[in-house]
PDB file of N, CA and C in Angstrom:
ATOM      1  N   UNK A   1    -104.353 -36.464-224.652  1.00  0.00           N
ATOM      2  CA  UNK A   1    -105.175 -35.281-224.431  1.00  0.00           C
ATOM      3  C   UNK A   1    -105.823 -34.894-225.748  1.00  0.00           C
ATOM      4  N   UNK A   2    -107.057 -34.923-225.607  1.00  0.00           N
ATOM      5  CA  UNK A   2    -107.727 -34.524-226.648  1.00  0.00           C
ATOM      6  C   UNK A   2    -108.012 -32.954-227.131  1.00  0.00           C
ATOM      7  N   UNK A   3    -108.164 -32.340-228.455  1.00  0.00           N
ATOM      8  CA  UNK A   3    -108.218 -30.870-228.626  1.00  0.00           C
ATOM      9  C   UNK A   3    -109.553 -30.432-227.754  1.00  0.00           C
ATOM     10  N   UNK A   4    -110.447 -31.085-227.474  1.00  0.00           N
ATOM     11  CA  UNK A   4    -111.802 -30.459-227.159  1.00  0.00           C
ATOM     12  C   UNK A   4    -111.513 -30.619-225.092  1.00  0.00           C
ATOM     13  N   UNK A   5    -110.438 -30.927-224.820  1.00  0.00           N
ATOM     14  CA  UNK A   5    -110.345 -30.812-223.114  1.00  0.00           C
ATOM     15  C   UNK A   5    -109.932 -29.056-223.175  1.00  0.00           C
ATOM     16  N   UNK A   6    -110.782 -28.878-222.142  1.00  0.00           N
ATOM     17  CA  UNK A   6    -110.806 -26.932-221.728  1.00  0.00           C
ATOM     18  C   UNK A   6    -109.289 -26.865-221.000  1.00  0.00           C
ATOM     19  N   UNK A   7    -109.257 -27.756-220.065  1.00  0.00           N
ATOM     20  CA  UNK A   7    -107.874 -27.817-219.444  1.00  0.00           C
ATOM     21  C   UNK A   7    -106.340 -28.367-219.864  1.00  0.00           C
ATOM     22  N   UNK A   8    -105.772 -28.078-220.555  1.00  0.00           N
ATOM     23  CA  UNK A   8    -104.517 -29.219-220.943  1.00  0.00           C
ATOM     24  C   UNK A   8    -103.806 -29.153-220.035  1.00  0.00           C
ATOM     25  N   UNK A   9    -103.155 -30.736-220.021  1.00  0.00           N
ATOM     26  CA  UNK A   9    -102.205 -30.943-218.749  1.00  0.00           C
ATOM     27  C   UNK A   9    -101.650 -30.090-218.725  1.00  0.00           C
ATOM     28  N   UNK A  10    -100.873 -29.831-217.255  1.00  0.00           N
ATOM     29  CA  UNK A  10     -99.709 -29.227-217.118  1.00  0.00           C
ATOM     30  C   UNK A  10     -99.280 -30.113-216.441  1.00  0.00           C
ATOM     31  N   UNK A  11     -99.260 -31.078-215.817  1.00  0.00           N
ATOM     32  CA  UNK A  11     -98.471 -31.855-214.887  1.00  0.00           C
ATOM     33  C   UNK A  11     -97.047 -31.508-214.895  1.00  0.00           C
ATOM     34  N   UNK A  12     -96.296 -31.835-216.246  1.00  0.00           N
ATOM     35  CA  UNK A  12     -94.902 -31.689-216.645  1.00  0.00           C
ATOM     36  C   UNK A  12     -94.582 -30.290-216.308  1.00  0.00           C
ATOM     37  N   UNK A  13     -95.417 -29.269-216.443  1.00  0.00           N
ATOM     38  CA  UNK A  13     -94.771 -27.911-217.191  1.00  0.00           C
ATOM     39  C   UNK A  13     -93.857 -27.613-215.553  1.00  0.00           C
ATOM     40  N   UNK A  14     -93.095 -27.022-215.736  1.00  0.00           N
ATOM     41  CA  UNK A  14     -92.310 -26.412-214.209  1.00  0.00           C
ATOM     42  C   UNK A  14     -92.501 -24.835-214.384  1.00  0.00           C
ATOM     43  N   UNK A  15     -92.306 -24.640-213.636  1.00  0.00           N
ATOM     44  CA  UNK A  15     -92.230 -23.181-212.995  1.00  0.00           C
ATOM     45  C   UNK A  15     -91.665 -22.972-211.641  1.00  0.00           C
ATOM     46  N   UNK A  16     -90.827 -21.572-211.067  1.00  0.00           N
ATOM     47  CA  UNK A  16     -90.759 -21.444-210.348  1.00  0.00           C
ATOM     48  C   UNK A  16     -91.390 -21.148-208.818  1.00  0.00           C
ATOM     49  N   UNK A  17     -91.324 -21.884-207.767  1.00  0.00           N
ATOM     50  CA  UNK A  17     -91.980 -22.075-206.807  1.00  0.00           C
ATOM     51  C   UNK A  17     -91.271 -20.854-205.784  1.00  0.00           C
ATOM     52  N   UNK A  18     -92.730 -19.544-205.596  1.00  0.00           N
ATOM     53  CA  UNK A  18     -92.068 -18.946-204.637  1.00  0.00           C
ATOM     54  C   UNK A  18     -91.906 -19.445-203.054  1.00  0.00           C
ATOM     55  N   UNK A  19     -92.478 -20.661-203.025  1.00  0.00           N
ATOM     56  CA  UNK A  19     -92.514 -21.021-201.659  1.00  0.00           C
ATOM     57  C   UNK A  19     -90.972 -21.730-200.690  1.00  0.00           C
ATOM     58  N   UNK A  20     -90.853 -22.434-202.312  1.00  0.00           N
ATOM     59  CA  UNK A  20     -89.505 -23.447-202.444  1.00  0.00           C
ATOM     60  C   UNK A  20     -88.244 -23.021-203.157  1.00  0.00           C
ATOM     61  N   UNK A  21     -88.612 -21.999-203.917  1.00  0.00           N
ATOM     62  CA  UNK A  21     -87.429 -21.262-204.357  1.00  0.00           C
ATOM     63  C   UNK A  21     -86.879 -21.642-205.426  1.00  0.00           C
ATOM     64  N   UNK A  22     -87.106 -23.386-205.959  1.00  0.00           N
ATOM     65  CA  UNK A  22     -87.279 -23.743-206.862  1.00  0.00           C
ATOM     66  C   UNK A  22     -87.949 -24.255-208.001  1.00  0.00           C
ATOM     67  N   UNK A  23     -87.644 -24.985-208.928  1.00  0.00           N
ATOM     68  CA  UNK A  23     -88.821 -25.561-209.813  1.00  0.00           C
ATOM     69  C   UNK A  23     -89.454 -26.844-209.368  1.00  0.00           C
ATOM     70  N   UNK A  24     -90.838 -26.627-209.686  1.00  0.00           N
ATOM     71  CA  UNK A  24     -91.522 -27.178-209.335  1.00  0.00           C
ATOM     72  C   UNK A  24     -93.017 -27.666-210.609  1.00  0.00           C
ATOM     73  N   UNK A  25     -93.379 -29.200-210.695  1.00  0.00           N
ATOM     74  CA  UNK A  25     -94.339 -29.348-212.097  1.00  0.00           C
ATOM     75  C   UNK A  25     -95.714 -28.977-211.258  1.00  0.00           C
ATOM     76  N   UNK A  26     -96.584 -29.063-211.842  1.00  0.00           N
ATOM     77  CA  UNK A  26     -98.076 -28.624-211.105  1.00  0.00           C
ATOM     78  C   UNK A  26     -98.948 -29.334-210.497  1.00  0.00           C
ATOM     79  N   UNK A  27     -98.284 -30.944-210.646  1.00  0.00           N
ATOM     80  CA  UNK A  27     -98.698 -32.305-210.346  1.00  0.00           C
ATOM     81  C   UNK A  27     -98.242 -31.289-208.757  1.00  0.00           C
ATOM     82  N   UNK A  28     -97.212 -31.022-208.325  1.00  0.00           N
ATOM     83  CA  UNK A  28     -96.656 -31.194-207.077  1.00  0.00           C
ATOM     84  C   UNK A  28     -97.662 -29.763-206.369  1.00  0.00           C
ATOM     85  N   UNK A  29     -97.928 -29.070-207.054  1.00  0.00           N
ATOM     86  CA  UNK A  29     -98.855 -27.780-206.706  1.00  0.00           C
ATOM     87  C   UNK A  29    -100.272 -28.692-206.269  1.00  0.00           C
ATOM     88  N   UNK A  30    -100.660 -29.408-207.167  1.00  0.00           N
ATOM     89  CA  UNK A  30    -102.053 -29.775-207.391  1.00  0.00           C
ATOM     90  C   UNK A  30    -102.639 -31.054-205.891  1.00  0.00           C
ATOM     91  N   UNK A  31    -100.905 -31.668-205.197  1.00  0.00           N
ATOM     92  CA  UNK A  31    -101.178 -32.002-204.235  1.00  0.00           C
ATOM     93  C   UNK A  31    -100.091 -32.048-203.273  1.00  0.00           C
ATOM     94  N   UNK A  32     -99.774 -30.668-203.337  1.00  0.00           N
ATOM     95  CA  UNK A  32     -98.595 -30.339-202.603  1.00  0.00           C
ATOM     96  C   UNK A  32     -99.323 -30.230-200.634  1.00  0.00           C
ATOM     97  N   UNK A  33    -100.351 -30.277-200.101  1.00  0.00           N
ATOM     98  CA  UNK A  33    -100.770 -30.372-198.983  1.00  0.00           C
ATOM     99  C   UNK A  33    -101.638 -32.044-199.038  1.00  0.00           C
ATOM    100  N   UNK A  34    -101.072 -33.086-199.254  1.00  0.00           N
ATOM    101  CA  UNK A  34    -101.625 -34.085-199.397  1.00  0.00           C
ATOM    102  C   UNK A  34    -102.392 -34.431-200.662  1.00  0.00           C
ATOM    103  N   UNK A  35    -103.642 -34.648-200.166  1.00  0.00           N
ATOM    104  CA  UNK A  35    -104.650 -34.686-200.988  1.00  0.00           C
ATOM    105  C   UNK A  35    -105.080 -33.320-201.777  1.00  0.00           C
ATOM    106  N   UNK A  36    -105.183 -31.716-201.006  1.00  0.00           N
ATOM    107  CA  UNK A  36    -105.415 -30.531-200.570  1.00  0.00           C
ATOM    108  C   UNK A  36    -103.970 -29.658-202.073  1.00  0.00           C
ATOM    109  N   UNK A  37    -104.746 -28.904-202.969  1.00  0.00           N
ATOM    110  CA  UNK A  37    -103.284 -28.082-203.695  1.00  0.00           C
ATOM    111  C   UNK A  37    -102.851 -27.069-202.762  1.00  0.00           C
ATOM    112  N   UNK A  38    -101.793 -26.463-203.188  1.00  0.00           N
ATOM    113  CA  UNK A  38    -101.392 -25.537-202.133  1.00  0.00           C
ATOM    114  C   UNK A  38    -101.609 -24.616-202.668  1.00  0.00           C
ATOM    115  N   UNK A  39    -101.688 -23.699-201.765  1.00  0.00           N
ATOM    116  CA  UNK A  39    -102.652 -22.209-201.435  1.00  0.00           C
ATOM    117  C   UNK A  39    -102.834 -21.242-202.610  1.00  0.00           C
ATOM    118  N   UNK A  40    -101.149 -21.626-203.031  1.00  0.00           N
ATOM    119  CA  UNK A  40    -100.505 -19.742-204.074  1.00  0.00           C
ATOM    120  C   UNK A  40    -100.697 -20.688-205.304  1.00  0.00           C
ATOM    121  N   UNK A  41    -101.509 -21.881-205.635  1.00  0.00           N
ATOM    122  CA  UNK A  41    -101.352 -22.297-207.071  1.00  0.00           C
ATOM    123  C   UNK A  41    -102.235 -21.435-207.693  1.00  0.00           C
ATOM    124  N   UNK A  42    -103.332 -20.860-207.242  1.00  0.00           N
ATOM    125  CA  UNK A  42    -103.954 -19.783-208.294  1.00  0.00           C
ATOM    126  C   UNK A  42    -103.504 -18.812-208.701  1.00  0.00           C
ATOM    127  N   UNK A  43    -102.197 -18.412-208.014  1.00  0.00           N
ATOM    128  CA  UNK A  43    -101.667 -17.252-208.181  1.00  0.00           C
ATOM    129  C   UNK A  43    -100.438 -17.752-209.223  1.00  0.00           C
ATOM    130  N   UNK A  44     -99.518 -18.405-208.675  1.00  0.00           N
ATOM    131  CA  UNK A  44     -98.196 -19.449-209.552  1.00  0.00           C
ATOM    132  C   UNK A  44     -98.994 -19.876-211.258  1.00  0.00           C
ATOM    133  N   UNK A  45     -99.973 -20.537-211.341  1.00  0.00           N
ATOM    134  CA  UNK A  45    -100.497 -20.589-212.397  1.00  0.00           C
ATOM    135  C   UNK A  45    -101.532 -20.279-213.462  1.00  0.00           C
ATOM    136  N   UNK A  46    -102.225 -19.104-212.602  1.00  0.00           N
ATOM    137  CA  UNK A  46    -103.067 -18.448-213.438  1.00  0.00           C
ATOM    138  C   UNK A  46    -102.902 -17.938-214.902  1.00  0.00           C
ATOM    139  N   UNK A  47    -101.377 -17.451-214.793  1.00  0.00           N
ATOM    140  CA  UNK A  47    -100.815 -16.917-216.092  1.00  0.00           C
ATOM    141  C   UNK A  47    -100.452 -18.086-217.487  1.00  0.00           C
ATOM    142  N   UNK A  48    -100.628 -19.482-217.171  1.00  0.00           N
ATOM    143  CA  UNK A  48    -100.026 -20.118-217.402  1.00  0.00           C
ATOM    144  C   UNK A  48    -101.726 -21.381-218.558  1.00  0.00           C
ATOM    145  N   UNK A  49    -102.742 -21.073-217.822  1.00  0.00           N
ATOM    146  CA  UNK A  49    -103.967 -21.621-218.005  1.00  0.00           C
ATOM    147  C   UNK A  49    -105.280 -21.169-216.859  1.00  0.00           C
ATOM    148  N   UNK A  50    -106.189 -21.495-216.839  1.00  0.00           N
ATOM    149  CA  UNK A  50    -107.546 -21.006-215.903  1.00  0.00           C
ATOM    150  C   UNK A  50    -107.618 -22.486-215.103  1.00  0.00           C
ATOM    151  N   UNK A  51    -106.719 -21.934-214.058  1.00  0.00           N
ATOM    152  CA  UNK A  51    -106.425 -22.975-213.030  1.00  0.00           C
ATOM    153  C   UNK A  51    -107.606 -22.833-212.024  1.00  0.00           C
ATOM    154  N   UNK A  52    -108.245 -21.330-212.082  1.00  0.00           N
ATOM    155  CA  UNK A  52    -109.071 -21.643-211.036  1.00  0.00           C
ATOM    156  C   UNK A  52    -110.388 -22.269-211.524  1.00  0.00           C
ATOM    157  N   UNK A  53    -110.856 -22.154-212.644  1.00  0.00           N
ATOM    158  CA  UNK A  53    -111.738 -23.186-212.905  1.00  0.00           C
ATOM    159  C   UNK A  53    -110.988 -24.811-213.190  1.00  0.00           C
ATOM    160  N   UNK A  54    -110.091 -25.240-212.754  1.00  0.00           N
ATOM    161  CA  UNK A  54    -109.495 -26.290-212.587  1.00  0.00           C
ATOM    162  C   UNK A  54    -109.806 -26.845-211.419  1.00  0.00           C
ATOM    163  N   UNK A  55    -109.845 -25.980-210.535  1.00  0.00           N
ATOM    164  CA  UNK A  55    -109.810 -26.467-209.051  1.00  0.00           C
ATOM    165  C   UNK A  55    -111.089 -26.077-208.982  1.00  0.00           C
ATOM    166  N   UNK A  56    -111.648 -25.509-209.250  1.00  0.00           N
ATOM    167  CA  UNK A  56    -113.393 -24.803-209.001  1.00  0.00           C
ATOM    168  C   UNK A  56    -114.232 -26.434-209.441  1.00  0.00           C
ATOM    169  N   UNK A  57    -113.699 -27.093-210.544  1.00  0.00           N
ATOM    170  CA  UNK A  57    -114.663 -27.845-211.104  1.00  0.00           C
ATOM    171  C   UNK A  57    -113.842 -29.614-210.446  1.00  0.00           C
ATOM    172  N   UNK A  58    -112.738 -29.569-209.691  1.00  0.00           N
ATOM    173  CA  UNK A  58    -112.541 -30.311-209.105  1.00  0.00           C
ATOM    174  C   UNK A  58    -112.064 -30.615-207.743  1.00  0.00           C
ATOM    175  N   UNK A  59    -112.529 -29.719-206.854  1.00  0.00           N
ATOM    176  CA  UNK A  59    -113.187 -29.532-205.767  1.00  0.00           C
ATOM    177  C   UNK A  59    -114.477 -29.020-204.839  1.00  0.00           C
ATOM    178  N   UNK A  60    -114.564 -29.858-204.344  1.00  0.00           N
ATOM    179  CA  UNK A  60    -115.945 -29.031-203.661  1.00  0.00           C
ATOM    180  C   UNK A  60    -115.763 -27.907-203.012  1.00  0.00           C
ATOM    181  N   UNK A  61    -116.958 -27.146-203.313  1.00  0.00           N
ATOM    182  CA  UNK A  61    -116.802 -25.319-202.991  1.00  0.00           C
ATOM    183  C   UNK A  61    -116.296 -25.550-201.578  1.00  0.00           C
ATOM    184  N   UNK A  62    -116.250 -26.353-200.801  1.00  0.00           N
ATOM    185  CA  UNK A  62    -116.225 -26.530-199.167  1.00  0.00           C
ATOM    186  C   UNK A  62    -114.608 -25.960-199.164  1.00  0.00           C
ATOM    187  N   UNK A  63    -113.948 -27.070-199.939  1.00  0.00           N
ATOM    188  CA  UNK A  63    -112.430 -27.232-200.095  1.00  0.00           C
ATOM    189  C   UNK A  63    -111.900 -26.692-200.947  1.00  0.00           C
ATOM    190  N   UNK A  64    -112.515 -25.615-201.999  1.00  0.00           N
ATOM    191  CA  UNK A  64    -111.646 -24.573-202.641  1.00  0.00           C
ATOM    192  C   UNK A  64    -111.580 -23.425-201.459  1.00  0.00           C
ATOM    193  N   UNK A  65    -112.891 -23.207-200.957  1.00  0.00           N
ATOM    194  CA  UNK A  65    -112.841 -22.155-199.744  1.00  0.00           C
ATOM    195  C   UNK A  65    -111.639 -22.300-198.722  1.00  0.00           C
ATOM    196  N   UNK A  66    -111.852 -23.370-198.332  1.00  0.00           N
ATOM    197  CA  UNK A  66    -110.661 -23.698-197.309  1.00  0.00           C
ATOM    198  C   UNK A  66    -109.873 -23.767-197.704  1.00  0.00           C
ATOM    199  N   UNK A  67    -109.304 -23.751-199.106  1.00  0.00           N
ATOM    200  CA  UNK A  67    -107.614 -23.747-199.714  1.00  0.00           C
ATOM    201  C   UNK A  67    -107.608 -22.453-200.250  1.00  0.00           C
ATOM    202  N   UNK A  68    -108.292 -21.669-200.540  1.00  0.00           N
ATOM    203  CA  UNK A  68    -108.016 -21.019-201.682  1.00  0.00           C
ATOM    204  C   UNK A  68    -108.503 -19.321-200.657  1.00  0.00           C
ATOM    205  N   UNK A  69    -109.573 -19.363-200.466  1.00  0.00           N
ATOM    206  CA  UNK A  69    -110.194 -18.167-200.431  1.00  0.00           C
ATOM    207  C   UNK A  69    -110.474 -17.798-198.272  1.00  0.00           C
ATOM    208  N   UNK A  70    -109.693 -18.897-197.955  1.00  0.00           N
ATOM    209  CA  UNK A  70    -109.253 -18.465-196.017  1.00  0.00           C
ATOM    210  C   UNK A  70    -108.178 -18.301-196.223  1.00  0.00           C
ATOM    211  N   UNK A  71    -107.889 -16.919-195.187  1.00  0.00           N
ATOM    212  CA  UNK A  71    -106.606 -16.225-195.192  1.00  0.00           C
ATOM    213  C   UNK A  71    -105.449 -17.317-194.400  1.00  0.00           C
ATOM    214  N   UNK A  72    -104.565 -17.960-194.597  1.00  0.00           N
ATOM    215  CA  UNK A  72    -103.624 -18.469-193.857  1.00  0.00           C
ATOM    216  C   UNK A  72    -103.021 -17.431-191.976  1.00  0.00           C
ATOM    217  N   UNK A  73    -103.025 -18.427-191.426  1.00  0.00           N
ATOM    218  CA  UNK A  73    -102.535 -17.547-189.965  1.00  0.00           C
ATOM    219  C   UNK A  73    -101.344 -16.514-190.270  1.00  0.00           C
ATOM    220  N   UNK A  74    -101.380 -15.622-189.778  1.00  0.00           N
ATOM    221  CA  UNK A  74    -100.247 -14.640-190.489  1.00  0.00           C
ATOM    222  C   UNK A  74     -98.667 -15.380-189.231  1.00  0.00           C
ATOM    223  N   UNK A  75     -97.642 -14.744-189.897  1.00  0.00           N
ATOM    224  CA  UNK A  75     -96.345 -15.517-189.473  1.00  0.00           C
ATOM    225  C   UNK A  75     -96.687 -15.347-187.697  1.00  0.00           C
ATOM    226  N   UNK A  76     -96.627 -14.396-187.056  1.00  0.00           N
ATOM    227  CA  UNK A  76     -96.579 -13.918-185.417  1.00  0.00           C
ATOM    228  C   UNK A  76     -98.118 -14.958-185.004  1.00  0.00           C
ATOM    229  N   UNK A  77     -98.836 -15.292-185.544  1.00  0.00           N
ATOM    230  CA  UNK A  77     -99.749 -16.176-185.225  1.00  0.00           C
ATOM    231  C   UNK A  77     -98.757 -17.227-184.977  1.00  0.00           C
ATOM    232  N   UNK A  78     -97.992 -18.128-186.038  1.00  0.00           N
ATOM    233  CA  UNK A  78     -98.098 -19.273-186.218  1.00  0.00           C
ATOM    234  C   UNK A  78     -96.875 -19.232-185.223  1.00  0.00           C
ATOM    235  N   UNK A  79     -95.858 -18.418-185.251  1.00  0.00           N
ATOM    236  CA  UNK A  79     -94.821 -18.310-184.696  1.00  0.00           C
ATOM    237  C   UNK A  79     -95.033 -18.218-182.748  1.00  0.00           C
ATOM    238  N   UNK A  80     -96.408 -17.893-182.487  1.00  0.00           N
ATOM    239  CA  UNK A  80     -96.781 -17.676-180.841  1.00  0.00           C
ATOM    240  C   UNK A  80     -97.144 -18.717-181.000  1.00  0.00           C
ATOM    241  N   UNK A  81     -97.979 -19.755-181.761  1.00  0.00           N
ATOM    242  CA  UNK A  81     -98.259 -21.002-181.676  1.00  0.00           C
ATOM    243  C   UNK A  81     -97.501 -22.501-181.386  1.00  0.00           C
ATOM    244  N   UNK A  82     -96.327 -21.841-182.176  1.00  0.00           N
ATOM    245  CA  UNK A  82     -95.089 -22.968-182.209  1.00  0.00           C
ATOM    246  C   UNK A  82     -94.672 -22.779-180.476  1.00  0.00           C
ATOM    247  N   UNK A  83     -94.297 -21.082-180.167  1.00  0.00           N
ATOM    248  CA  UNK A  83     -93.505 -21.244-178.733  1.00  0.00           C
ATOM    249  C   UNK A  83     -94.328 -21.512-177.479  1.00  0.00           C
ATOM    250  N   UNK A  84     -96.028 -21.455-177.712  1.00  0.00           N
ATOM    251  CA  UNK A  84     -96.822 -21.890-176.474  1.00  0.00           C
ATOM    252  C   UNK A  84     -96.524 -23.770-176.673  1.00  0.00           C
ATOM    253  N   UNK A  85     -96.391 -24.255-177.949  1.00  0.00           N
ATOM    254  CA  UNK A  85     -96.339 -25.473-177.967  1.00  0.00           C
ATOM    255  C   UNK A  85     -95.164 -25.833-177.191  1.00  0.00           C
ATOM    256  N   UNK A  86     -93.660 -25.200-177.448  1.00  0.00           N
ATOM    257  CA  UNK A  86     -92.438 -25.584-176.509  1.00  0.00           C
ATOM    258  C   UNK A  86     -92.510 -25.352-175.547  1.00  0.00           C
ATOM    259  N   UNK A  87     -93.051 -24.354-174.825  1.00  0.00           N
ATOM    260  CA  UNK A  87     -93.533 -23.788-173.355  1.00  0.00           C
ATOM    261  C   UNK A  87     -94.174 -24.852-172.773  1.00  0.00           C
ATOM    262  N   UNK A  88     -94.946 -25.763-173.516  1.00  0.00           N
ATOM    263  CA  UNK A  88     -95.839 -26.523-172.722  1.00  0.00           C
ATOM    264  C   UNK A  88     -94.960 -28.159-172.763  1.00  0.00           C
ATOM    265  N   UNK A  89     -94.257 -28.256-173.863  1.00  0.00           N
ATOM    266  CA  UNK A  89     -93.667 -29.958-173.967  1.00  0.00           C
ATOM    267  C   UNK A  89     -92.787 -29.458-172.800  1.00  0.00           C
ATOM    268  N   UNK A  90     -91.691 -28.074-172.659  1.00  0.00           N
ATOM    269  CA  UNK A  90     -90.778 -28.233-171.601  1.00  0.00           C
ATOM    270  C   UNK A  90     -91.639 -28.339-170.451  1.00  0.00           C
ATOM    271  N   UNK A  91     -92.840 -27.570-169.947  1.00  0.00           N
ATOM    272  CA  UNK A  91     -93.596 -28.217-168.623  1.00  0.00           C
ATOM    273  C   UNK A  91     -93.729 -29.294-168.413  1.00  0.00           C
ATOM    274  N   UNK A  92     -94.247 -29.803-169.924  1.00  0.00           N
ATOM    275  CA  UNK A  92     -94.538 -31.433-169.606  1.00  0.00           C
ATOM    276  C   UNK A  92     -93.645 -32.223-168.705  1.00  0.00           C
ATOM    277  N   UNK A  93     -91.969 -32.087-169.640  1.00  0.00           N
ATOM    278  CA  UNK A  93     -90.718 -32.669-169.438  1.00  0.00           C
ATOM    279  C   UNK A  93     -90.504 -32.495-167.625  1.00  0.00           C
ATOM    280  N   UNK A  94     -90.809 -30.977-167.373  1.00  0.00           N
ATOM    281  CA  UNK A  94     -90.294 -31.123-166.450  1.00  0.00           C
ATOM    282  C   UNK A  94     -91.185 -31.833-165.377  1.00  0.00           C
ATOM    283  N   UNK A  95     -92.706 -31.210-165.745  1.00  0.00           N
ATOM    284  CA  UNK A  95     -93.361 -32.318-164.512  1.00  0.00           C
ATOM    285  C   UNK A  95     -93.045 -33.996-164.320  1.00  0.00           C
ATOM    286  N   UNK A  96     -92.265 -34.619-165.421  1.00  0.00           N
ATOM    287  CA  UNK A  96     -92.071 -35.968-165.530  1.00  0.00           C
ATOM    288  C   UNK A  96     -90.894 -35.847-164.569  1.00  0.00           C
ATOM    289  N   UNK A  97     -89.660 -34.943-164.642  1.00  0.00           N
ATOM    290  CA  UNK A  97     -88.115 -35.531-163.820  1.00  0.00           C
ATOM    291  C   UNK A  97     -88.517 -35.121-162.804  1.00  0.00           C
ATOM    292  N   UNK A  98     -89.582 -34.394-161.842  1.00  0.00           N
ATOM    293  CA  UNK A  98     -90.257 -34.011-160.885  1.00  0.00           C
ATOM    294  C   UNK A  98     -90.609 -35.342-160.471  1.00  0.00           C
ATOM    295  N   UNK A  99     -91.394 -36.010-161.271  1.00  0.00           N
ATOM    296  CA  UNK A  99     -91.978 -37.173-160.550  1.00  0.00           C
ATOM    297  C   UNK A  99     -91.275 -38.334-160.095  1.00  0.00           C
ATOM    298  N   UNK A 100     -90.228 -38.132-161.078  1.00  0.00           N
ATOM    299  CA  UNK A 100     -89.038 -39.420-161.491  1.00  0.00           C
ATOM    300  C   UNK A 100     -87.719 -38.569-161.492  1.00  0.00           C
ATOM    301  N   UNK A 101     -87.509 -38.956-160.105  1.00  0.00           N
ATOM    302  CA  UNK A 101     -86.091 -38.243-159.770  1.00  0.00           C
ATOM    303  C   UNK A 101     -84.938 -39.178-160.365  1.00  0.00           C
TER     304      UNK A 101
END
């Protein structure tokens, strides 16, 4: 790493992850949703370096928007989402031993 890079690694540095409860380096922030960083890294590392011009200058505005600046489904969203999903595999299930006694 050279003195004249605006960004110095952090890959190594750890910090605590409020998501995970534990430590975590920024490599794992930076592609903790796949390809995609996860959501709270502007928040987890702002204090730490200007992460959001990190991600500003290495993502397209499309995909900082969609990571960064859309509100995530709030919990009772995701949580009615999960039980219409079991509501519907147990229909499934059952229309199958219906068919296949």
């Amino acid at each position: 790493m050279s003195n004249s890079d605006p960004h110095p690694t952090y890959e190594e540095k750890e910090i605590r992850c409020p998501k995970l409860g534990g430590p975590v380096n920024f490599e794992y922030c930076r592609l903790e949703q796949s390809d995609m960083p996860c959501s709270r890294a502007l928040t987890c590392w702002s204090v730490h370096f200007d992460v959001e011009a990190f991600f500003r200058e290495g993502l397209t505005s499309e995909d900082f928007e969609r990571c960064f600046l859309t509100a995530p489904p709030s919990k009772v969203a995701t949580l009615l989402e999960l039980v219409e999903r079991a509501r519907k595999i147990a229909e499934d299930k059952n229309a199958k031993n219906k068919e296949f006694p």
